[in-house]
Protein backbone atom coordinates (compact mmCIF):
# COMPACT_ATOMS: atom_id res chain seq x y z
CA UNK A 1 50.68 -37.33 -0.44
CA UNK A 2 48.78 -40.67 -0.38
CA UNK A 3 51.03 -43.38 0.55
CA UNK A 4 52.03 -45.97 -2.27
CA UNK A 5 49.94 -49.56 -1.75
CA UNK A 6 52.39 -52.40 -1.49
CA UNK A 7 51.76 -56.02 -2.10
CA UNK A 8 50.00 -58.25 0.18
CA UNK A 9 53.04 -60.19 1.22
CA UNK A 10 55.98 -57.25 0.25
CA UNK A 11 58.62 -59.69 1.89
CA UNK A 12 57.56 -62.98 -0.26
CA UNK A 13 57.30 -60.83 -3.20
CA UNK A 14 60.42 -58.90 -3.09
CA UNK A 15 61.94 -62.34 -3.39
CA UNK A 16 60.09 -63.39 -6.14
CA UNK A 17 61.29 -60.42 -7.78
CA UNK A 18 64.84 -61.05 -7.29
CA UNK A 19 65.01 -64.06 -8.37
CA UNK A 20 62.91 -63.40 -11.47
CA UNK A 21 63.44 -59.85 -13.11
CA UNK A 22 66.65 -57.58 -13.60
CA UNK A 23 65.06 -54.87 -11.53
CA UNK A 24 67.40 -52.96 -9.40
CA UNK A 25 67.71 -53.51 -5.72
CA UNK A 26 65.79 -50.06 -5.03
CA UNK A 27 62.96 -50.71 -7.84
CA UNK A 28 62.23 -53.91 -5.91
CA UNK A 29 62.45 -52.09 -2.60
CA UNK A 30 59.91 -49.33 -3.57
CA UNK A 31 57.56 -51.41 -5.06
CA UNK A 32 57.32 -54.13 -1.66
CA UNK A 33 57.48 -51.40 0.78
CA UNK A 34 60.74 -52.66 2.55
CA UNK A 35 64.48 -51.64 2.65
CA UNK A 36 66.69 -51.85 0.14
CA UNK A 37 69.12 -53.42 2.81
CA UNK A 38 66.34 -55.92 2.83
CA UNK A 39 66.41 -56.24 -0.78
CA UNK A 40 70.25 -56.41 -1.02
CA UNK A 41 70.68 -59.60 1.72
CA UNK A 42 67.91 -61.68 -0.38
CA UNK A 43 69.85 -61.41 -3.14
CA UNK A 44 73.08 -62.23 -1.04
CA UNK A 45 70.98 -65.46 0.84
CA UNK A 46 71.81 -63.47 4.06
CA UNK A 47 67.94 -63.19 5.11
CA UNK A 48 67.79 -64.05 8.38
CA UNK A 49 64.06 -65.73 7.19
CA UNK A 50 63.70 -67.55 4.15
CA UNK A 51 60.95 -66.55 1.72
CA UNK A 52 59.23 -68.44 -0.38
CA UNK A 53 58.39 -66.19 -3.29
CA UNK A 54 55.29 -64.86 -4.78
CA UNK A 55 54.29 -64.26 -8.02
CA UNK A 56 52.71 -60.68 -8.49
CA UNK A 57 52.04 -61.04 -11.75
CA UNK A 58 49.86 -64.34 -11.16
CA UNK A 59 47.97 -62.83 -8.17
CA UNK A 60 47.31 -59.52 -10.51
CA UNK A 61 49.58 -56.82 -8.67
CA UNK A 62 51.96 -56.78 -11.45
CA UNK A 63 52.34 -57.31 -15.83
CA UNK A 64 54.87 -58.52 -17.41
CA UNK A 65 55.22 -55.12 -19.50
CA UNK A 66 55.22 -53.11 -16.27
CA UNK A 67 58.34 -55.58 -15.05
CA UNK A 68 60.18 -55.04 -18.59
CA UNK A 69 58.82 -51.38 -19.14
CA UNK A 70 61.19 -50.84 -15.23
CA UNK A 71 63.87 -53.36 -16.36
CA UNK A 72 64.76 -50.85 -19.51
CA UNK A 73 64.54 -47.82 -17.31
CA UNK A 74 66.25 -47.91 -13.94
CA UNK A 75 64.78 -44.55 -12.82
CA UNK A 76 60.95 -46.09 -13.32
CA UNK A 77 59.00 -47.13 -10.42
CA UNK A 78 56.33 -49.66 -11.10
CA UNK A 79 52.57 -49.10 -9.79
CA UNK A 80 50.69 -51.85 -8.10
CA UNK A 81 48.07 -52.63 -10.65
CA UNK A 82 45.14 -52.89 -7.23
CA UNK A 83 45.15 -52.78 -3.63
CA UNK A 84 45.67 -56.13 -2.03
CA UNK A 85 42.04 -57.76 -1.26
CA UNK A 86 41.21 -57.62 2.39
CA UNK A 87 41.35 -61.68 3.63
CA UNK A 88 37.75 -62.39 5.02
CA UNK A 89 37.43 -66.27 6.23
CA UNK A 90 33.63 -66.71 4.97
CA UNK A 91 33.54 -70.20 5.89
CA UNK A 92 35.45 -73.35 8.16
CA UNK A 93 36.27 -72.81 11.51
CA UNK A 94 37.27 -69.10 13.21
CA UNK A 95 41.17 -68.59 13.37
CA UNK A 96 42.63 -68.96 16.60
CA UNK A 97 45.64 -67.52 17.56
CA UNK A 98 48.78 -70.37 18.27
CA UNK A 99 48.89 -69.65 21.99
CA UNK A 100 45.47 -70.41 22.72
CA UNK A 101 44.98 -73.84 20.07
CA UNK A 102 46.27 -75.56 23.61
CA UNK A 103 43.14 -74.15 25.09
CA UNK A 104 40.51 -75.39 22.57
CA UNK A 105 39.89 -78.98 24.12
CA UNK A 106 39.09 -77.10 27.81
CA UNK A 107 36.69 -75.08 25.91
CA UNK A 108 35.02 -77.52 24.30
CA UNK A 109 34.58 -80.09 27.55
CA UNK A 110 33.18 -77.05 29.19
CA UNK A 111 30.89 -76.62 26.41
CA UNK A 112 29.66 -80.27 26.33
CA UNK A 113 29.13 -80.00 30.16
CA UNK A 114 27.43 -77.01 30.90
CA UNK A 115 25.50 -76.27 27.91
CA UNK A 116 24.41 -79.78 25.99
CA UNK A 117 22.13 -78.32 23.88
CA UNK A 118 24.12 -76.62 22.23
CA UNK A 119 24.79 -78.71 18.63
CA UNK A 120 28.73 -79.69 17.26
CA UNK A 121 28.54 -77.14 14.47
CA UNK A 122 27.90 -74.77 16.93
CA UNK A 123 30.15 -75.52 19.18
CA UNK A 124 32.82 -75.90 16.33
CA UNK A 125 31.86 -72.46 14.50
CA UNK A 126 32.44 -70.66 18.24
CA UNK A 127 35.67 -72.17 19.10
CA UNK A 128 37.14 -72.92 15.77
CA UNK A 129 37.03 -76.76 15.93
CA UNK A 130 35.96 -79.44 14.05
CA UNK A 131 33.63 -82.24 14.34
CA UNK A 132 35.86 -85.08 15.03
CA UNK A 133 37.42 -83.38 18.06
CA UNK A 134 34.32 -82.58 19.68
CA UNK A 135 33.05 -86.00 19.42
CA UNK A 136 36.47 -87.30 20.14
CA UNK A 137 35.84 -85.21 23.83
CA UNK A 138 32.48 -86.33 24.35
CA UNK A 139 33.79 -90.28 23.90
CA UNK A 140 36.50 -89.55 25.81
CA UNK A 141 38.91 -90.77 23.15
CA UNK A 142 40.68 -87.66 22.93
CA UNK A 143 44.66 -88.36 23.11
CA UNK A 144 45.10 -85.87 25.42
CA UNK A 145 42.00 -86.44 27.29
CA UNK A 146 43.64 -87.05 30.79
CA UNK A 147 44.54 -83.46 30.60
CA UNK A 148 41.67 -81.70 29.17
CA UNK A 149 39.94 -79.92 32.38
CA UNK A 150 36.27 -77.81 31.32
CA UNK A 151 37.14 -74.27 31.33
CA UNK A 152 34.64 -71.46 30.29
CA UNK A 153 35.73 -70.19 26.39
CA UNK A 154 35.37 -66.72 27.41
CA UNK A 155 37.69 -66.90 30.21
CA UNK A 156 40.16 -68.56 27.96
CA UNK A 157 40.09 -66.24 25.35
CA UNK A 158 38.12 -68.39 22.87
CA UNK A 159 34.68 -66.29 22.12
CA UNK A 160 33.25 -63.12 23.70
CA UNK A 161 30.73 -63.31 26.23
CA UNK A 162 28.16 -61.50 23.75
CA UNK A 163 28.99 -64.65 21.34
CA UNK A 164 28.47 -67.82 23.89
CA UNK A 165 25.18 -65.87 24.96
CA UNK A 166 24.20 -65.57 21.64
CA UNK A 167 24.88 -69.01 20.70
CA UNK A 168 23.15 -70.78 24.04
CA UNK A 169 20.42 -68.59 23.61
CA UNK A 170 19.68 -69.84 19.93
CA UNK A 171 20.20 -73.65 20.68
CA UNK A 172 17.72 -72.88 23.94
CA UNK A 173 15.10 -71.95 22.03
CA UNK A 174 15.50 -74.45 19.34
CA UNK A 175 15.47 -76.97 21.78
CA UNK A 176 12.70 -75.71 23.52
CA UNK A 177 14.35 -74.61 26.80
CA UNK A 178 12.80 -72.21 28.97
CA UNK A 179 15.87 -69.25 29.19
CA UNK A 180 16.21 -68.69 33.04
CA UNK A 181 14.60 -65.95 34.58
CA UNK A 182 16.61 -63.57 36.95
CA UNK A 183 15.93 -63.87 40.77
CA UNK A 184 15.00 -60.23 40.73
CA UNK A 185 12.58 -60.64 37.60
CA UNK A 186 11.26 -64.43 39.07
CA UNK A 187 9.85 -62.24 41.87
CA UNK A 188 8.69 -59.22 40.65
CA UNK A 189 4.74 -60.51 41.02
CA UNK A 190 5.53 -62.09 44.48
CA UNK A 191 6.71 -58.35 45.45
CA UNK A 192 4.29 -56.55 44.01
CA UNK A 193 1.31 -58.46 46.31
CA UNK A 194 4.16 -58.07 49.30
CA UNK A 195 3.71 -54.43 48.99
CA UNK A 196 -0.29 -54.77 48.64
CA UNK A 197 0.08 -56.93 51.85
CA UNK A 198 2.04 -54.62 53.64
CA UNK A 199 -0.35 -51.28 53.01
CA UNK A 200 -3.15 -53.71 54.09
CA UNK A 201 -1.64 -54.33 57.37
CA UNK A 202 -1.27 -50.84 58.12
CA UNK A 203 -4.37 -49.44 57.36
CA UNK A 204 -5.54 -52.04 59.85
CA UNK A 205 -3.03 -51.12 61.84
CA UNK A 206 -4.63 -47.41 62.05
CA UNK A 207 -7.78 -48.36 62.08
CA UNK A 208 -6.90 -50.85 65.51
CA UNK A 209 -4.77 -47.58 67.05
CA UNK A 210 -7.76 -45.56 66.39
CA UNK A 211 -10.29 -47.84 67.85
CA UNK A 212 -7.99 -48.42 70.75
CA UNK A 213 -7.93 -44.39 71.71
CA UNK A 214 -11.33 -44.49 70.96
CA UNK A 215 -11.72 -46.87 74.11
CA UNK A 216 -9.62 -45.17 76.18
CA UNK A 217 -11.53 -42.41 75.99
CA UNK A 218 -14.36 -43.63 76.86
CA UNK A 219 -13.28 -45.05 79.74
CA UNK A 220 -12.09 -41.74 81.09
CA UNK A 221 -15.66 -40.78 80.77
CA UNK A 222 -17.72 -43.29 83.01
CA UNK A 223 -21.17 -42.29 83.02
CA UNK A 224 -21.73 -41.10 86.77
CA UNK A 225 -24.39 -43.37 88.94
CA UNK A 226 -28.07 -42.64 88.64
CA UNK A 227 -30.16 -40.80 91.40
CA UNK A 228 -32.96 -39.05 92.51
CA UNK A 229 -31.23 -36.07 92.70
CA UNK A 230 -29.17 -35.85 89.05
CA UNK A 231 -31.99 -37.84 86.91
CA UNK A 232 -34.50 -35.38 87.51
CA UNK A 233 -32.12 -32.33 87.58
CA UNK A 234 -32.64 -29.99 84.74
């Protein structure tokens, strides 16, 4: 059996509900998706967090005639009228979690240090910043800016590794900067005429051993001296 959706925020909603409608305790309960215990210390104000309630009939996950249809009839469970819509942030700056905001101002310096081609909206859509901050780095008018020390983003948690590439690469060739090429790469042509070089010097190197057993041997051979007696002998 498929499990039942439940509101985007059951806790927020389970308190609107209380407040709002005669539903019973375990109506409420089943529709949010919590406990009825839960249910039962809203109602008493012995939450240990305060809610601040939702509307489900404004955000479309309730009608008023499903609320009265369950108010006349204890044993009816409502329906959620459609799944809660998945939260996608399309635009502004990326969310950041609260224990790395601190970090942000690190990131940024780093940013502004190592890699100045890289433009504020950039920078701001890959840390989650905004203008005014950046800037406010680059002055040095930042309040905090006796503390801010550049740290790499990726280290700190800010962006993936893929994503700073990504980004440096993209302001580098808008900016007309020649990416750098890797040692190994830089030298490939310088190796391959190293290895040319090297077969070079030892075919000469064979052809000088050769040559040089070539004269020993003839000096083994020293043509005897001429006489008489062996230039006329047949």
């Amino acid at each position: 059996m498929a499990e039942q959706a439940t509101p985007l925020m059951q806790h927020a909603t389970a308190s609107w509900l209380v407040d709002n409608t005669g539903l019973s305790f375990e109506q409420i309960a089943e529709f949010c998706g919590i406990h009825i215990l839960e249910v039962n210390a809203m109602a008493d104000d012995l939450a240990g967090s305060k809610y601040t309630g939702r509307d489900p009939v404004q955000a479309h996950e309730l009608t008023h005639e499903e609320i009265e249809k369950a108010e006349k009839d204890p044993e009816y469970r409502m329906v959620l009228q459609k799944g809660p819509d998945q939260v996608r942030r399309t635009k502004g700056p990326r969310y950041t979690p609260v224990s790395k905001r601190q970090d942000k101002p690190d990131g940024i310096a780093w940013l502004l240090k190592n890699h100045p081609e890289i433009s504020d909206a950039q920078v701001g859509k890959l840390i989650g910043t905004t203008r005014t901050t950046i800037n406010a780095i680059r002055e040095r008018e930042h309040w905090n800016i006796a503390n801010i020390m550049p740290k790499d983003p990726v280290t700190l948690g800010l962006c993936s590794q893929r994503e700073l590439d990504a980004v440096v690469a993209k302001a580098a060739k808008k900016a007309g900067i020649e990416p750098e090429v890797p040692e190994d790469k830089k030298l490939g042509g310088d190796k391959e005429a190293l290895i040319a070089e090297l077969h070079e010097e030892r075919e000469q190197a064979a052809k000088d051993a050769e040559a040089a057993l070539a004269a020993e041997a003839g000096e083994e051979e020293e043509p005897k001296e001429l006489t008489a007696d062996n230039l006329f002998k047949e």
